[in-house]
Every structure is written in structure tokens, then in C-alpha cells.
C-alpha atoms as a PDB file:
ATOM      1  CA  UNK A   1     189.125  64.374 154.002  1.00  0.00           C
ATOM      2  CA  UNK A   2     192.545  63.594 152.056  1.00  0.00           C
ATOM      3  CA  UNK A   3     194.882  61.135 153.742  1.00  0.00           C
ATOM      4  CA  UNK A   4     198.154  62.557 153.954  1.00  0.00           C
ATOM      5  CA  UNK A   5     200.693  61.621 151.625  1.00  0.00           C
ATOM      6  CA  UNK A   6     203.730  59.600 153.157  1.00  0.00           C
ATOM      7  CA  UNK A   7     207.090  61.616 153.222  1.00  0.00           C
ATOM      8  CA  UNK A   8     208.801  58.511 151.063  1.00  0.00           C
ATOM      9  CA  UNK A   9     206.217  59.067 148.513  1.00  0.00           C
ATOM     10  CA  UNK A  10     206.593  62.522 147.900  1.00  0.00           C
ATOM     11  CA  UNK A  11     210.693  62.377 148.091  1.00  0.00           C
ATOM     12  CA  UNK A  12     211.617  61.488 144.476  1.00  0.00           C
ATOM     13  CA  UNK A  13     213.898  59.198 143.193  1.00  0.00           C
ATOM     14  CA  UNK A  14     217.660  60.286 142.775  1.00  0.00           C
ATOM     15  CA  UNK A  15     219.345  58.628 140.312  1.00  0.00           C
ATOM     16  CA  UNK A  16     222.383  56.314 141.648  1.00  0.00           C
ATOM     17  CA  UNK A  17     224.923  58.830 139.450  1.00  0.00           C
ATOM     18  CA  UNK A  18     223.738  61.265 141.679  1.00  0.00           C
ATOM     19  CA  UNK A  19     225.379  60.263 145.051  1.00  0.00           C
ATOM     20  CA  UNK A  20     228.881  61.754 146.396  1.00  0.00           C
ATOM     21  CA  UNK A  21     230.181  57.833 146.995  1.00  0.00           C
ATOM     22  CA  UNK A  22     229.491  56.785 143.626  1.00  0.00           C
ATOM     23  CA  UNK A  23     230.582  60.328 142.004  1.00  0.00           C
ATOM     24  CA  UNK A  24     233.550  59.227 143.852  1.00  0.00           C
ATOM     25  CA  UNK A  25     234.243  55.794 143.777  1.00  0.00           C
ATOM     26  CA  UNK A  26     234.094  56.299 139.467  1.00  0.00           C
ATOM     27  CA  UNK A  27     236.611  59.172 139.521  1.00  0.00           C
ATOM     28  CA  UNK A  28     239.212  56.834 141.914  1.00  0.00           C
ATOM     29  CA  UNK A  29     238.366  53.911 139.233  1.00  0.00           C
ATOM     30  CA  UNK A  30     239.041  56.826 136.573  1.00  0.00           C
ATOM     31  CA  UNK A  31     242.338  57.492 138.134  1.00  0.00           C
ATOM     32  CA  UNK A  32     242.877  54.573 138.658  1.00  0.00           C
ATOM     33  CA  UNK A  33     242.914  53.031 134.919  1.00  0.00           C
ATOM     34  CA  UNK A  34     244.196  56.397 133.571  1.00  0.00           C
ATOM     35  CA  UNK A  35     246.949  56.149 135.714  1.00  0.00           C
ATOM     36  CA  UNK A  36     247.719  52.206 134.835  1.00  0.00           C
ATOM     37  CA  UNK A  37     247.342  52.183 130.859  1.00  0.00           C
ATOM     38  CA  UNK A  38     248.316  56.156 130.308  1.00  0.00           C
ATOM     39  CA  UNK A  39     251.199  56.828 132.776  1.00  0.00           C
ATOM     40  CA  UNK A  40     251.786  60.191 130.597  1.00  0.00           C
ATOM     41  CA  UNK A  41     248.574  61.498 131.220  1.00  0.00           C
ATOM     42  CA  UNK A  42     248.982  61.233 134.854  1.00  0.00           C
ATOM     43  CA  UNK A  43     252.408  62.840 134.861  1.00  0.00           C
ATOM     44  CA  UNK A  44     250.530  65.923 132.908  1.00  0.00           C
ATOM     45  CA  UNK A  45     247.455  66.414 135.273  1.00  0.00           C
ATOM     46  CA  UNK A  46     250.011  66.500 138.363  1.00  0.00           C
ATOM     47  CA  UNK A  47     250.427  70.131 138.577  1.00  0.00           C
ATOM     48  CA  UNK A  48     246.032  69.903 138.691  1.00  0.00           C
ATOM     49  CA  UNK A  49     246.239  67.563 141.524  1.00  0.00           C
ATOM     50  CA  UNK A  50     248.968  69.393 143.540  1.00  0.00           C
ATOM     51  CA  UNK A  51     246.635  72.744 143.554  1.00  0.00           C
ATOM     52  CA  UNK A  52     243.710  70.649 144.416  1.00  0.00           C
ATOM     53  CA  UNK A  53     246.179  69.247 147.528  1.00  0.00           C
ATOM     54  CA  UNK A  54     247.226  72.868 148.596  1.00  0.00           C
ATOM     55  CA  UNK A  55     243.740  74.358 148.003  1.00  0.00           C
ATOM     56  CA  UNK A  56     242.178  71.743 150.164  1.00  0.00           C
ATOM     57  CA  UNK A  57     245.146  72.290 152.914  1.00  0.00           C
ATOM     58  CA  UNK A  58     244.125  76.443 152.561  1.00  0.00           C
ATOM     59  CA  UNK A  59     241.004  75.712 154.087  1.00  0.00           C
ATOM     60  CA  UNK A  60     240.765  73.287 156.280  1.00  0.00           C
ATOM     61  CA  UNK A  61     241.724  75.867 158.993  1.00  0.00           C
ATOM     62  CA  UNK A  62     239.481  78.021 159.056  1.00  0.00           C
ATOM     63  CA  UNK A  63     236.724  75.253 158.885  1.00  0.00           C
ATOM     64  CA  UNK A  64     238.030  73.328 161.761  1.00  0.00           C
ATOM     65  CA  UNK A  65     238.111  76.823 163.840  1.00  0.00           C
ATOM     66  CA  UNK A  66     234.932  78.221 162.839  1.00  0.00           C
ATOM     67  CA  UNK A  67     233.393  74.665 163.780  1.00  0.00           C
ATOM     68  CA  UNK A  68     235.137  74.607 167.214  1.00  0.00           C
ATOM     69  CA  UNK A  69     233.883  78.798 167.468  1.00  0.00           C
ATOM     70  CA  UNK A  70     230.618  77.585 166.720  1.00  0.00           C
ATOM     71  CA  UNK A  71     229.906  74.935 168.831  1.00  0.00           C
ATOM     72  CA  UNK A  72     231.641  76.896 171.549  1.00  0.00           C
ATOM     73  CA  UNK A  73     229.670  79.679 171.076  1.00  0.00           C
ATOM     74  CA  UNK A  74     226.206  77.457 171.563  1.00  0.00           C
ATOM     75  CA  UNK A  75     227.167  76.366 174.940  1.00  0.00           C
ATOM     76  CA  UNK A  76     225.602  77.876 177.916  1.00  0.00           C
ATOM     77  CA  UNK A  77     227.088  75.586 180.604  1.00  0.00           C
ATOM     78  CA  UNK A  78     230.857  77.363 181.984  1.00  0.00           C
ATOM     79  CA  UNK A  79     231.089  73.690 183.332  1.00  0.00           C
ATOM     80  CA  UNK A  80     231.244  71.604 179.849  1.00  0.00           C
ATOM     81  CA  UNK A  81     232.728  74.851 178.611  1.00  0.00           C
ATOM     82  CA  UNK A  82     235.372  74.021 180.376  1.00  0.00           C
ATOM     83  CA  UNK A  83     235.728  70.688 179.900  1.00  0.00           C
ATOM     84  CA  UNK A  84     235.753  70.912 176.252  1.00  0.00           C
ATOM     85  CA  UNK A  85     238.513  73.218 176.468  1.00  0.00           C
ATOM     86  CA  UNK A  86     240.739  71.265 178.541  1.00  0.00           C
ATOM     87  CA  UNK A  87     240.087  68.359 176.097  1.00  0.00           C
ATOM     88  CA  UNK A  88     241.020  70.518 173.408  1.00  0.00           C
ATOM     89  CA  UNK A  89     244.648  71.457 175.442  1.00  0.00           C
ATOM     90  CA  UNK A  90     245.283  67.910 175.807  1.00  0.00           C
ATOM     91  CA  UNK A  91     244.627  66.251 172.359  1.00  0.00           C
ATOM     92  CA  UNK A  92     246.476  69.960 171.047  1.00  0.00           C
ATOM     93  CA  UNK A  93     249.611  69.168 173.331  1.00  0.00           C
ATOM     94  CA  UNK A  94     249.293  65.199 172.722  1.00  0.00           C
ATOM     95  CA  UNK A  95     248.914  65.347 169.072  1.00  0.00           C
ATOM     96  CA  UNK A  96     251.692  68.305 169.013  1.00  0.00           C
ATOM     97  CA  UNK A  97     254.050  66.203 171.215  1.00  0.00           C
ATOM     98  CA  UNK A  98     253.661  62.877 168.779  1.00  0.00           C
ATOM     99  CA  UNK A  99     253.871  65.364 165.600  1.00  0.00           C
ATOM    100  CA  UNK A 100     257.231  66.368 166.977  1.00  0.00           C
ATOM    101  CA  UNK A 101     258.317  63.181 167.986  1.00  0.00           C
ATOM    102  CA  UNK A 102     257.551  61.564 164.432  1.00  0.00           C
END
């Protein structure tokens, strides 16, 4: 009989370049020293970040609803239905009320 292979073993190696915290922690670096020692560069790519700004803002909506629909939609119990939805009013009114305030 064959002993079965650990899950760690069979998993292979990604290489470090390969995570989303380093991909990201180089490009703010990048930005960073681009920014600092070519001030004209940055001025030229600003039109590049702006879109990335408003495309970003486009959907964040109709993530945050279609999480909210989801997770909604899995519930079976009217009772933490309901709850959820009147802590949803009350951060939605709180949040509104500081928004308007500020």
C-alpha cells in the first residue's frame, strides 16, 4: 500500500514575486521613488491614476450590494434576517448622519 502524500508536499512552491503584498508593496516603493527623483513623470501618469480612482469607485457598488444580496439570500432564519437588516438601517443612518455632519 502507498502512504499518502502530505498536502504541503504536493502544494508547490510560489515564488515570493508571486504574492499580492509584495506585487504591492514594490509598485508603492515604485511610486514612491518615481515620484521623489522624477516629479514630471508623476505629473504625466496622473490622468492614469485618476481613471484607476473613478474605475475603482464604478464598482464598488455593485460589489458591496451583490455581497449584502448574497449573504441575505443564504439565510433561512426571518429572526437574524431581521436583525441584520436593522443593523444595516442603523450603521446606513449613522454613517449617513456623520457623512452629513462632516
Amino acid at each position: 500500500m502507498i502512504a499518502p502524500i502530505a498536502a504541503a508536499e504536493t502544494r508547490a512552491k510560489v515564488p515570493f514575486y508571486r504574492h499580492l503584498y509584495v506585487q504591492v508593496l514594490t509598485a508603492i516603493a515604485a511610486g514612491i521613488l518615481l515620484g521623489h527623483y522624477y516629479p514630471q513623470l508623476g505629473t504625466s501618469l496622473q490622468p492614469l491614476g485618476d481613471a484607476f480612482i473613478k474605475l475603482v469607485r464604478m464598482v464598488i457598488a455593485p460589489v458591496i450590494f451583490l455581497t449584502v444580496t448574497t449573504g441575505i439570500a443564504g439565510m433561512s432564519d426571518l429572526k437574524k434576517f431581521g436583525r441584520v437588516v436593522g443593523k444595516s438601517f442603523i450603521y446606513f443612518l449613522t454613517f449617513s448622519t456623520l457623512a452629513l455632519i462632516v
